[in-house]
C-alpha atoms as a PDB file:
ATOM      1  CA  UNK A   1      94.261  -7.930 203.468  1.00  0.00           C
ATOM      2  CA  UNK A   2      92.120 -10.806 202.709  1.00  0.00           C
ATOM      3  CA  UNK A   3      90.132 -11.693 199.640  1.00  0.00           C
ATOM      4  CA  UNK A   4      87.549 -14.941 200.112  1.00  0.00           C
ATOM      5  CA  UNK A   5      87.409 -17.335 197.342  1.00  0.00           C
ATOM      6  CA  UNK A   6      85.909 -20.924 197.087  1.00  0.00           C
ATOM      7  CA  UNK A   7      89.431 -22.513 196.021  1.00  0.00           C
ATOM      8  CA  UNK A   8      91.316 -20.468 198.882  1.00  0.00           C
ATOM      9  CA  UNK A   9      91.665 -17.362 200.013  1.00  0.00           C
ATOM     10  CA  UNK A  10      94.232 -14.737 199.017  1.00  0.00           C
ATOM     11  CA  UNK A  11      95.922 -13.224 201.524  1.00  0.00           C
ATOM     12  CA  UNK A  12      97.964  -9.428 201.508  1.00  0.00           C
ATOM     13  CA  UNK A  13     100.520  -9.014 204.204  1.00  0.00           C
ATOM     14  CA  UNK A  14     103.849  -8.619 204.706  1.00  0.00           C
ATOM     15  CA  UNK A  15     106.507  -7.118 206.640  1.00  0.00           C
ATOM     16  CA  UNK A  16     107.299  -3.463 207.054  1.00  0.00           C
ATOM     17  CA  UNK A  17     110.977  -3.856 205.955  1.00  0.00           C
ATOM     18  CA  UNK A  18     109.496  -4.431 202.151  1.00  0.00           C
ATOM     19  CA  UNK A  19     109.241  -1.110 200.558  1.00  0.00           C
ATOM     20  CA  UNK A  20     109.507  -1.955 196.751  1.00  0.00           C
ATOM     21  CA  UNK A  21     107.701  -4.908 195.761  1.00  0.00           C
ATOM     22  CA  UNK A  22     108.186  -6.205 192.299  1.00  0.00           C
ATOM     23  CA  UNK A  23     104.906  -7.604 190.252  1.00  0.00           C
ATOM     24  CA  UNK A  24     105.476  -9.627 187.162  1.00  0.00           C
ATOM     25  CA  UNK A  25     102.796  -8.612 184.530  1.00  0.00           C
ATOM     26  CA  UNK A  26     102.492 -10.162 181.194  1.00  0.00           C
ATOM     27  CA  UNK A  27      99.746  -8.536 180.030  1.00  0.00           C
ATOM     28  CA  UNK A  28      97.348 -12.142 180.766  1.00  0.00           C
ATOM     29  CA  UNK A  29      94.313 -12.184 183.224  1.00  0.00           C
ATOM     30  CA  UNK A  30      96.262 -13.731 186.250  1.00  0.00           C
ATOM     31  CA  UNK A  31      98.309 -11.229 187.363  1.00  0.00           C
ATOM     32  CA  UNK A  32      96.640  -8.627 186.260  1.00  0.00           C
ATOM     33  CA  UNK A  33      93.925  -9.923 189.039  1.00  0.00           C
ATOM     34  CA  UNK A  34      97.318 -10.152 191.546  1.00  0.00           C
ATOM     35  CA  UNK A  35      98.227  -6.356 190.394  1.00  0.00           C
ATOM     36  CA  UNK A  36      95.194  -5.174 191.055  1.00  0.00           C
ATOM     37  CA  UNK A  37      94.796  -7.017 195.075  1.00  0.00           C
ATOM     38  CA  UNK A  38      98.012  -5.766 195.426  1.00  0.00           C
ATOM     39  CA  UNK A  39      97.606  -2.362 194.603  1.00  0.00           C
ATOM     40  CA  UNK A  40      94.692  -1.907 196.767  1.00  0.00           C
ATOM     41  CA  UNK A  41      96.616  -3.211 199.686  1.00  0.00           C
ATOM     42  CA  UNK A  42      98.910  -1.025 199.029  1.00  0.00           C
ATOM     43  CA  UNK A  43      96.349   1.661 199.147  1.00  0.00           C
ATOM     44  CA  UNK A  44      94.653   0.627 202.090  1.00  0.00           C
ATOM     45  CA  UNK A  45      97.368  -0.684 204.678  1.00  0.00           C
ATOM     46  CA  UNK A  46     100.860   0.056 202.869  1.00  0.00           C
ATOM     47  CA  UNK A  47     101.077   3.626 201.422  1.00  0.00           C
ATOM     48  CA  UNK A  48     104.861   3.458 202.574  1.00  0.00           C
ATOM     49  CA  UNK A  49     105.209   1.079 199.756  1.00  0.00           C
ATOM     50  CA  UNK A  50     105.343   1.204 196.507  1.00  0.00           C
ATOM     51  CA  UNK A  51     104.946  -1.716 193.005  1.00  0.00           C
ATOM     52  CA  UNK A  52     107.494  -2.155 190.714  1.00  0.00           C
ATOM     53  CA  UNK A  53     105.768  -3.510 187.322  1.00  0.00           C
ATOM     54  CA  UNK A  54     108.271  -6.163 185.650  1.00  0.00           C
ATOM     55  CA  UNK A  55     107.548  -7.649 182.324  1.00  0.00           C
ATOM     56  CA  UNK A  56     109.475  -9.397 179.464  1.00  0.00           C
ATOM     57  CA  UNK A  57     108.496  -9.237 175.826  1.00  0.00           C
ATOM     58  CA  UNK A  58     108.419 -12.810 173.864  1.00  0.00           C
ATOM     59  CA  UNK A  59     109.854 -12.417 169.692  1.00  0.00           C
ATOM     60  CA  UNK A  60     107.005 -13.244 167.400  1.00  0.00           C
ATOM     61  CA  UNK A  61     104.036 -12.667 170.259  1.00  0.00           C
ATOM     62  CA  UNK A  62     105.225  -9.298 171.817  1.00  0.00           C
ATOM     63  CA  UNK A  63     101.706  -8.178 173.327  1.00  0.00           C
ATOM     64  CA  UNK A  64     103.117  -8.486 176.690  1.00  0.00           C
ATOM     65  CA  UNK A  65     104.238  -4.738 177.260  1.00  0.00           C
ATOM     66  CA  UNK A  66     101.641  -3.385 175.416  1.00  0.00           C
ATOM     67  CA  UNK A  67      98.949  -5.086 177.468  1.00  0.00           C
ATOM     68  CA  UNK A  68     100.834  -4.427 180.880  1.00  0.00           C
ATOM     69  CA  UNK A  69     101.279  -0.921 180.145  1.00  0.00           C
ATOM     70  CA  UNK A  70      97.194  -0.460 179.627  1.00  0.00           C
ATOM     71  CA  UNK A  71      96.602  -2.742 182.653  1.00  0.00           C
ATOM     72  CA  UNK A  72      99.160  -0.490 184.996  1.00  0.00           C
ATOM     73  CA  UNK A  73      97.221   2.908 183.420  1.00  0.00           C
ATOM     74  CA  UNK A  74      93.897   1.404 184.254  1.00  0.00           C
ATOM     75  CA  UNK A  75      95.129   1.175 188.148  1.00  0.00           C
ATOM     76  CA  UNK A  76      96.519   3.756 188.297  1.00  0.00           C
ATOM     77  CA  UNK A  77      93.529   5.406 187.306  1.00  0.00           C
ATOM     78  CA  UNK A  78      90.934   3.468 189.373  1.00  0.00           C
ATOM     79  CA  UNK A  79      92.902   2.937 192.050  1.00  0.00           C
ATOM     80  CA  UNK A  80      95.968   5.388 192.074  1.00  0.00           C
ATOM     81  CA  UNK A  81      99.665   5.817 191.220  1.00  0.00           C
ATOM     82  CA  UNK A  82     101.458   3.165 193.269  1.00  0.00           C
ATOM     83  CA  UNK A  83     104.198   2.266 190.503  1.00  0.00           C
ATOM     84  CA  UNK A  84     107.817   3.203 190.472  1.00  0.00           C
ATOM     85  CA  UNK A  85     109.454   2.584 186.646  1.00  0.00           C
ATOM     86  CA  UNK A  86     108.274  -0.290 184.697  1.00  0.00           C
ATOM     87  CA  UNK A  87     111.075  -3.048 184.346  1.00  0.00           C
ATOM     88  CA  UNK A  88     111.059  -4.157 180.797  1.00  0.00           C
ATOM     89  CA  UNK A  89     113.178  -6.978 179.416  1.00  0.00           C
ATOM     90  CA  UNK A  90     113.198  -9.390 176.161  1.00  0.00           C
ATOM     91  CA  UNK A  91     113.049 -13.067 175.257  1.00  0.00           C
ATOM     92  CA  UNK A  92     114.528 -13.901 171.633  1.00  0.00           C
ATOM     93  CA  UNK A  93     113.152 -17.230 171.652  1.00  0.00           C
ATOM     94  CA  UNK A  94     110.450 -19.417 173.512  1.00  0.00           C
ATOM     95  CA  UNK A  95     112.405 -21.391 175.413  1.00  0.00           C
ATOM     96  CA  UNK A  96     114.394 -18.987 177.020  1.00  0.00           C
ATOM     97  CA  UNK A  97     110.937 -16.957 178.289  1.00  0.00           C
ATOM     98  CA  UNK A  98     111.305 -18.252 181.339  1.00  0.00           C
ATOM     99  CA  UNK A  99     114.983 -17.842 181.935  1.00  0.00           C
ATOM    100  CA  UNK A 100     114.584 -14.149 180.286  1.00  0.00           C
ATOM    101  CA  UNK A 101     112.186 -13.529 183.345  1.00  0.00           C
ATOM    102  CA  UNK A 102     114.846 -14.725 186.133  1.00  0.00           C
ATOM    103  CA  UNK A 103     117.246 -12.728 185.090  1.00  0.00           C
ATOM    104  CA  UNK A 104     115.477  -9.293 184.842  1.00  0.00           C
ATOM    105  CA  UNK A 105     114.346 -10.314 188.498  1.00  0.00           C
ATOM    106  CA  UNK A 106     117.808 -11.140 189.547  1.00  0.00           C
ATOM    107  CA  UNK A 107     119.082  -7.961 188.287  1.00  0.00           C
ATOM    108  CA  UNK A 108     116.275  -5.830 189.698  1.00  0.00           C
ATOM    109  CA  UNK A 109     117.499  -7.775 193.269  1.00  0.00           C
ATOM    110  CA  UNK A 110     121.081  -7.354 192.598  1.00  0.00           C
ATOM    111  CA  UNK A 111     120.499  -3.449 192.041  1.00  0.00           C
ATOM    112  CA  UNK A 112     118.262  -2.848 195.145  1.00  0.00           C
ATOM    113  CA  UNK A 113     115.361  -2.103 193.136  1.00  0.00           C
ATOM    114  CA  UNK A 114     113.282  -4.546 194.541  1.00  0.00           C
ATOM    115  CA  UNK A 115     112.793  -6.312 198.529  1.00  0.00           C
ATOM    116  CA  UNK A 116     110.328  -8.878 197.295  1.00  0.00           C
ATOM    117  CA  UNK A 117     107.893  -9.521 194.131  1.00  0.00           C
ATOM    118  CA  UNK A 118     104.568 -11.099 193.097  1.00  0.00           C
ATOM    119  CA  UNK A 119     104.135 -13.934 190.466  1.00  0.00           C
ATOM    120  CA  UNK A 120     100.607 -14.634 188.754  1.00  0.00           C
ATOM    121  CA  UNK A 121     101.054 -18.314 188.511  1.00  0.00           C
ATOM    122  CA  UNK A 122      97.852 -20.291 188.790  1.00  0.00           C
ATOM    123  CA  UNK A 123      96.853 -23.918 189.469  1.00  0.00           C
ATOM    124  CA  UNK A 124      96.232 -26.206 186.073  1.00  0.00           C
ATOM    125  CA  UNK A 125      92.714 -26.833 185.341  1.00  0.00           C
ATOM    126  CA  UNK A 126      91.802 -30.253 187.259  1.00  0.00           C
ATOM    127  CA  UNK A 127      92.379 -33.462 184.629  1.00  0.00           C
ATOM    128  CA  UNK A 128      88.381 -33.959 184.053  1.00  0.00           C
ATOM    129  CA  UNK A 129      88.138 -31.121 182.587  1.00  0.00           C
ATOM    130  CA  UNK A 130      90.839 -31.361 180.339  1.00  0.00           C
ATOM    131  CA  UNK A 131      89.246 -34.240 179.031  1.00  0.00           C
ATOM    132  CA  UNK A 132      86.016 -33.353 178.635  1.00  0.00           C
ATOM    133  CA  UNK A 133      87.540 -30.550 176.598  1.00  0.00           C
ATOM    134  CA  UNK A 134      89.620 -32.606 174.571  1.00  0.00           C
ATOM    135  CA  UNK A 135      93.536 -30.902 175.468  1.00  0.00           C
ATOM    136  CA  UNK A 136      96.586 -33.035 175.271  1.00  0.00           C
ATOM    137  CA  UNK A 137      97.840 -31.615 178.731  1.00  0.00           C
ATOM    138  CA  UNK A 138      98.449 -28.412 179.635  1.00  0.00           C
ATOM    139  CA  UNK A 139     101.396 -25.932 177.940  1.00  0.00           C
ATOM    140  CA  UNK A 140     103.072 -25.180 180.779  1.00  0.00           C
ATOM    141  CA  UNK A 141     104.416 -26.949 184.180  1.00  0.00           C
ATOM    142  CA  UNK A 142     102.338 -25.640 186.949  1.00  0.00           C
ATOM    143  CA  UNK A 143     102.056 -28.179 189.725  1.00  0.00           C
ATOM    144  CA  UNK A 144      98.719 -28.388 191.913  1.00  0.00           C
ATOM    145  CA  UNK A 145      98.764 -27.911 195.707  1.00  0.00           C
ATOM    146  CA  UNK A 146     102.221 -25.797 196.425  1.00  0.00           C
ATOM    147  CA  UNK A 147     102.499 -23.864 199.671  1.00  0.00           C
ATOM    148  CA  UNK A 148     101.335 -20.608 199.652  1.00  0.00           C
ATOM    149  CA  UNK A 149     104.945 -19.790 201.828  1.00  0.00           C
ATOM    150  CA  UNK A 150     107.096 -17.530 200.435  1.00  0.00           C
ATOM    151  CA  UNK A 151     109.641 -18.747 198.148  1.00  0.00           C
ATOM    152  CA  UNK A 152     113.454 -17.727 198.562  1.00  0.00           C
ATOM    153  CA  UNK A 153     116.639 -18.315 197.522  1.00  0.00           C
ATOM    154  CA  UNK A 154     118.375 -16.489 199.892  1.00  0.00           C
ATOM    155  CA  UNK A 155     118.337 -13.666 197.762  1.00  0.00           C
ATOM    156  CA  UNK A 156     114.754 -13.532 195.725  1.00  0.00           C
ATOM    157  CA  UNK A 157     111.769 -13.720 197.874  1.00  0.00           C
ATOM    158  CA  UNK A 158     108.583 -14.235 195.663  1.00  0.00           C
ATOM    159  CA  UNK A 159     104.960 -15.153 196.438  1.00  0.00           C
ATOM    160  CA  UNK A 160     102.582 -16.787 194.441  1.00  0.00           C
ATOM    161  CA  UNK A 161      99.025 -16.207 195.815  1.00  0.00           C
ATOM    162  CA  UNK A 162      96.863 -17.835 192.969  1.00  0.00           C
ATOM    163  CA  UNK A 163      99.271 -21.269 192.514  1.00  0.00           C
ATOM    164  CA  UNK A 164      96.330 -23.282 194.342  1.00  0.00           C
ATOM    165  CA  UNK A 165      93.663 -21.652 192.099  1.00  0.00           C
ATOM    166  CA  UNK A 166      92.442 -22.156 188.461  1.00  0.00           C
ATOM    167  CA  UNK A 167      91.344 -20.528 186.221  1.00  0.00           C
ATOM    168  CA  UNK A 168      87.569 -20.725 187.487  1.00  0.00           C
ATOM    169  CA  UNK A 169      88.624 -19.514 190.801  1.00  0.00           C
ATOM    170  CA  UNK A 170      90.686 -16.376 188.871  1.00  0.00           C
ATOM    171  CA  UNK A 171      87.081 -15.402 187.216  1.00  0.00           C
ATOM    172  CA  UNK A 172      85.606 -15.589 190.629  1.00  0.00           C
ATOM    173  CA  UNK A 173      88.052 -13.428 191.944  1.00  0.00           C
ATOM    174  CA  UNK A 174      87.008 -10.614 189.161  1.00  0.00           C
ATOM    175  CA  UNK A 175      83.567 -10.982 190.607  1.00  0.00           C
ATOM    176  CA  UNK A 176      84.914 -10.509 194.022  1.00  0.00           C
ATOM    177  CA  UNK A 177      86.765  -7.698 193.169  1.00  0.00           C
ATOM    178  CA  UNK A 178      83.913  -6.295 190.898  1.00  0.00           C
ATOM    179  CA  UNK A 179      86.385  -6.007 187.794  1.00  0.00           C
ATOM    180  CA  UNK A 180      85.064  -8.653 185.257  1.00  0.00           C
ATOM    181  CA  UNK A 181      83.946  -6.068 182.983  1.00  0.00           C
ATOM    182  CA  UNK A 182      86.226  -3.613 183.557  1.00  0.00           C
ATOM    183  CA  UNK A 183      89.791  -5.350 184.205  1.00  0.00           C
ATOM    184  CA  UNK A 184      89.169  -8.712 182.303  1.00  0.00           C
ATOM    185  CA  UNK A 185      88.700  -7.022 178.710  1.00  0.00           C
ATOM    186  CA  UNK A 186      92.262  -5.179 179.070  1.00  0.00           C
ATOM    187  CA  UNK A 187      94.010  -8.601 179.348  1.00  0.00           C
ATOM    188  CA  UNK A 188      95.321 -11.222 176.907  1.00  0.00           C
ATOM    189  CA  UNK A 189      96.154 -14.999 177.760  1.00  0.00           C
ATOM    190  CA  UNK A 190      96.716 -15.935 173.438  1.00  0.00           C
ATOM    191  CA  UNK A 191      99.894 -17.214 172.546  1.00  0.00           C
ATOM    192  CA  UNK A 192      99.628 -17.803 169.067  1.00  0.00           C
ATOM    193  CA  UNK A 193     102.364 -16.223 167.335  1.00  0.00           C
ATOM    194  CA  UNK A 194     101.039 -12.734 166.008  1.00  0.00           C
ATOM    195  CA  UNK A 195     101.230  -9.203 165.652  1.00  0.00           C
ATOM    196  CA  UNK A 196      97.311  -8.537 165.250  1.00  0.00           C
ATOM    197  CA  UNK A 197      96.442  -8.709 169.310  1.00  0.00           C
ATOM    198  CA  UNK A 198      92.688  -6.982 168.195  1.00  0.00           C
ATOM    199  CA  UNK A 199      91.763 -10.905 168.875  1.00  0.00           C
ATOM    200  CA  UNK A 200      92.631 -13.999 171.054  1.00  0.00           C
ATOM    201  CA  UNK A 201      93.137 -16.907 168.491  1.00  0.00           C
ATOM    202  CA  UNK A 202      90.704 -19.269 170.329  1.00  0.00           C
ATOM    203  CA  UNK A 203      92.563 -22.392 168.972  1.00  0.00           C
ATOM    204  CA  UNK A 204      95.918 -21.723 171.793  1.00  0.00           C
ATOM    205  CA  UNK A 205      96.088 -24.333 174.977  1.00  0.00           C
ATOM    206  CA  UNK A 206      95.707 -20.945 177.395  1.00  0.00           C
ATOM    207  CA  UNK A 207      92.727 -19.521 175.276  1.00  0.00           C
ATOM    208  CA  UNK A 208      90.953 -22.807 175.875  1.00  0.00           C
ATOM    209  CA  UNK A 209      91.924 -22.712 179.607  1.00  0.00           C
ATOM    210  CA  UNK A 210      90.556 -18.811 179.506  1.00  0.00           C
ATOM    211  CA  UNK A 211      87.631 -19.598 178.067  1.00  0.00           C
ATOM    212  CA  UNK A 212      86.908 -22.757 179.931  1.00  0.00           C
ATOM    213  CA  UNK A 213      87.413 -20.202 183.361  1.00  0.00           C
ATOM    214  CA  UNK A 214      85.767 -17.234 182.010  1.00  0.00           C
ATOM    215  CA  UNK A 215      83.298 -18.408 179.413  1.00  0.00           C
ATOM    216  CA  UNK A 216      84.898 -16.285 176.931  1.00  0.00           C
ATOM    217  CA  UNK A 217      88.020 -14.679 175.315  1.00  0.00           C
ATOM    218  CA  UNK A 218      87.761 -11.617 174.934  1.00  0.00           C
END
């Protein structure tokens, strides 16, 4: 499956020995976009194979699982029930998020319960705009112009589909995929540290880079 879009394309295939692909969701509007292509390829040319939902809830800003689980019951209800058991894990501080994340995958790998998995990465907005917009530099580490090729360790295979894509191209993609009004509002990108998720904080380096893609937060 193919999906056109003015940054680069996204592109749905792979090989018939993958029967349980894992998808990261954290609740945020990038791979909730990525959940959603996938499903529908697995709808359309893979009903053999079925999505295992992974996510890992962050102390102080927990909105992750509560957001994934509303974005995973909104597909399955458009689009149908392609999930096996969502893979929850926990992150007692902010710098070990990302650590947190490996090791649920790694023992999801280790225990057979996933072949392969999906990661909603996306490209950085490009530096002009940063500056027109007045950020410091982005929040996060997420280097312009990687490969689309799979990446493996020998043991983890994961694709990133969006990591040559901002955030504009991820709104274009909920136009393509005629979701913007349905998908988009059942997402958060705010990081401020909260309990009271009724809101995105506006004020947050990824609000600003959601609202410079989508033209708004919520």
């Amino acid at each position: 499956m193919k999906i056109k879009n003015s940054q680069q394309d996204l592109s749905f295939e792979l090989p018939n020995y993958y029967k349980r692909v894992g998808m990261k969701i954290s609740g945020g509007a990038d791979s909730a976009i990525v959940a959603l292509a996938l499903t529908r390829y697995v709808k359309s040319e893979r009903p053999d194979m079925r999505i295992v939902p992974i996510t890992v809830n962050h102390e102080g800003k927990a909105y992750q699982e509560q957001f994934a689980r509303t974005i995973i019951a909104h597909l399955k209800a458009t689009e149908g029930d392609w999930f096996e058991e969502h893979e929850v894990g926990y992150c007692p501080e902010g710098p070990k998020y990302v650590s947190s994340q490996d090791s649920l995958v790694d023992q999801l790998y280790r225990d057979g319960i996933i072949d392969c998995h999906y990661v909603g990465i996306t490209r950085n907005p490009p530096d002009e705009a940063m500056d027109i917009i007045g950020w410091n530099g982005p929040a996060d580490d997420r280097s312009p112009g990687e490969s689309l090729r799979p990446t493996s360790n020998g043991t983890n295979t994961s694709f990133k589909p969006l990591i040559n894509i901002d955030k504009k191209g991820v709104a274009e993609l909920y136009d393509t995929l005629g979701v913007r009004d349905s998908l988009f509002p059942l997402t958060r990108s705010c990081e401020d540290f909260t309990d009271d998720f009724r809101h995105h904080c506006g004020e947050c380096w990824f609000c600003k880079e959601r609202n410079w893609g989508f033209g708004s937060f919520e």
